[in-house]
C-alpha atoms as a PDB file:
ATOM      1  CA  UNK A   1       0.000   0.000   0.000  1.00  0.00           C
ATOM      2  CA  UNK A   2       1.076   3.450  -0.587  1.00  0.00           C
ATOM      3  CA  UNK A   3       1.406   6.228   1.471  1.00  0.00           C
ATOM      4  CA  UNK A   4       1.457   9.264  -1.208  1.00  0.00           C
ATOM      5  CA  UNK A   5       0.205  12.270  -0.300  1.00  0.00           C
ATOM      6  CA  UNK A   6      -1.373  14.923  -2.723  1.00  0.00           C
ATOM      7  CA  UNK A   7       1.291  17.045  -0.930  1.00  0.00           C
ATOM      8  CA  UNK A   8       4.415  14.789  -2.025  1.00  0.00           C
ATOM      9  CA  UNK A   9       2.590  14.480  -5.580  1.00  0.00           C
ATOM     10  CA  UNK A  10       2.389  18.162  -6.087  1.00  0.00           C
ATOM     11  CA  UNK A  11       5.903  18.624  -5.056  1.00  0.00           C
ATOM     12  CA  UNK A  12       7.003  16.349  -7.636  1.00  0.00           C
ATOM     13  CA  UNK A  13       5.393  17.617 -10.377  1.00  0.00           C
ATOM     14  CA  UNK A  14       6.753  20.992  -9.238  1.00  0.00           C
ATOM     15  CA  UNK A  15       9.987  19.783  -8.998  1.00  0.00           C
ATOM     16  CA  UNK A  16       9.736  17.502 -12.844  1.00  0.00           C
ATOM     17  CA  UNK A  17       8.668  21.088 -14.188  1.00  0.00           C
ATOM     18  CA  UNK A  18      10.974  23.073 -12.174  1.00  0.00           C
ATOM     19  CA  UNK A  19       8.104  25.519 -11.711  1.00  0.00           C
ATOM     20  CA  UNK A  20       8.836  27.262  -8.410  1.00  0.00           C
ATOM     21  CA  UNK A  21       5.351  28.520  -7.309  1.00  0.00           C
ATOM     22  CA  UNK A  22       2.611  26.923  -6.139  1.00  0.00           C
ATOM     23  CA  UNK A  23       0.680  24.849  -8.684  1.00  0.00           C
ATOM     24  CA  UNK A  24      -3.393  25.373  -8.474  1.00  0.00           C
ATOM     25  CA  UNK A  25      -4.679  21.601  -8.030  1.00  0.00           C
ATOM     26  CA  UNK A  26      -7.990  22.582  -9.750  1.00  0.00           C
ATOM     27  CA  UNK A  27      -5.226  23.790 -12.868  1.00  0.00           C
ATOM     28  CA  UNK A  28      -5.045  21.737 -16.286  1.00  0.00           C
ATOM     29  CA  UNK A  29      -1.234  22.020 -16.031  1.00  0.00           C
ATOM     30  CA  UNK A  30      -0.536  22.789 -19.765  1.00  0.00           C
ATOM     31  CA  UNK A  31      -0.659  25.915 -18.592  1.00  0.00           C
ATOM     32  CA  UNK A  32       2.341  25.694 -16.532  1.00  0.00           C
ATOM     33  CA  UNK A  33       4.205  23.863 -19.416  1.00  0.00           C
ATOM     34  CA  UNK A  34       3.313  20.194 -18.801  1.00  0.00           C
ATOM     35  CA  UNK A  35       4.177  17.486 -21.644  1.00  0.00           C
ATOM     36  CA  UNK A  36       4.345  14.451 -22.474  1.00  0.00           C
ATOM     37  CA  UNK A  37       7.802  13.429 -21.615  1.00  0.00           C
ATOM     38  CA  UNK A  38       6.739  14.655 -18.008  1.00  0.00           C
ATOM     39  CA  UNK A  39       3.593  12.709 -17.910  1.00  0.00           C
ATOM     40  CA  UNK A  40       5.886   9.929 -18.962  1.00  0.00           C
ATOM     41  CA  UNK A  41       7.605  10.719 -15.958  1.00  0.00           C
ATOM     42  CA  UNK A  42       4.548  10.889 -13.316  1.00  0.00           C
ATOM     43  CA  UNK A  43       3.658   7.937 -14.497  1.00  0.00           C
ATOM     44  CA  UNK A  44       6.776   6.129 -13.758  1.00  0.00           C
ATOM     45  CA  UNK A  45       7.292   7.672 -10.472  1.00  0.00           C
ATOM     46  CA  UNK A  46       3.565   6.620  -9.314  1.00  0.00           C
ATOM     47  CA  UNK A  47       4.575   3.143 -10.348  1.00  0.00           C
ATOM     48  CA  UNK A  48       7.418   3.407  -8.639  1.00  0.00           C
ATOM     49  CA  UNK A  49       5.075   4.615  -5.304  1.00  0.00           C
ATOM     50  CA  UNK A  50       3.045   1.189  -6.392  1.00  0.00           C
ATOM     51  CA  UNK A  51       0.140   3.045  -7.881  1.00  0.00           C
ATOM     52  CA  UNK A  52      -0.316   1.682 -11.643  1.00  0.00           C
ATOM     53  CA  UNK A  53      -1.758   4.852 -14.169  1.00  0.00           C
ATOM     54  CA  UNK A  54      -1.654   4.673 -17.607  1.00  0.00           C
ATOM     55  CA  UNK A  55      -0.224   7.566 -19.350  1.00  0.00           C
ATOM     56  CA  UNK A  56      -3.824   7.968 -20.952  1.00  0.00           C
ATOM     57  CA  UNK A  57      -5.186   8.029 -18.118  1.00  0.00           C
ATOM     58  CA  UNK A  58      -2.899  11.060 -16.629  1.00  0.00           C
ATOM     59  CA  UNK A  59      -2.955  12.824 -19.994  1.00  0.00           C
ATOM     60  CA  UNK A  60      -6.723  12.754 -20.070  1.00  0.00           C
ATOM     61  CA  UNK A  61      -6.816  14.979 -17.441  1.00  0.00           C
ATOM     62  CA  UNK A  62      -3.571  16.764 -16.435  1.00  0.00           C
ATOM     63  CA  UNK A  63      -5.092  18.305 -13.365  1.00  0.00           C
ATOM     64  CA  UNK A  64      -3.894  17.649 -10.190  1.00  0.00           C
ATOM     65  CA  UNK A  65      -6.444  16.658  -7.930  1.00  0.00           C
ATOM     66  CA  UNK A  66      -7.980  14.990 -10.885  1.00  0.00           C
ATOM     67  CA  UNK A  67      -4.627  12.582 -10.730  1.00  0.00           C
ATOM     68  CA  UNK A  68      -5.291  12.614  -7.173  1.00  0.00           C
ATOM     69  CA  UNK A  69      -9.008  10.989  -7.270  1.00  0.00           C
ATOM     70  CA  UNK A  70      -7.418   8.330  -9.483  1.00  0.00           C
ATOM     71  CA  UNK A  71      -4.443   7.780  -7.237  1.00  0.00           C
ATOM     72  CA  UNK A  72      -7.162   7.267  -3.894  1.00  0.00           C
ATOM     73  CA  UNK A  73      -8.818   5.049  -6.066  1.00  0.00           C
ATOM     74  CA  UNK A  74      -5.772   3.003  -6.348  1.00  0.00           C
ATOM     75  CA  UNK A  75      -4.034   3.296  -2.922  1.00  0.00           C
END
């Protein structure tokens, strides 16, 4: 089981994007320059956390808490 937090989350995406403000979780983060290769990335790390989500299913949605609902869906 994992023990992500949206908190930890949010902190890596900030970090992946080196954006150095505070992300809006309600945000579609295109906005703030998200791509691909970085979804790629979330992905990976999530896996990594033992949370499985498809790249679809993060690019579908690139919103933060909208990651989030999948990710307590999963945990």
């Amino acid at each position: 089981m994992s023990t992500l937090t949206l908190e930890e989350l949010t902190q890596y995406v900030q970090e992946i994007m080196a954006y150095e403000n505070s992300l809006d979780p309600n945000e579609n983060l295109i906005i703030y320059g998200l791509d691909s290769i970085r979804i790629m990335q979330i992905a990976t790390y999530l896996k990594q956390k033992g949370i499985t989500i498809e790249y679809l299913e993060l690019a579908k949605a690139p919103i933060l808490n909208e990651w989030w609902q999948l990710i307590k869906e999963r945990i």
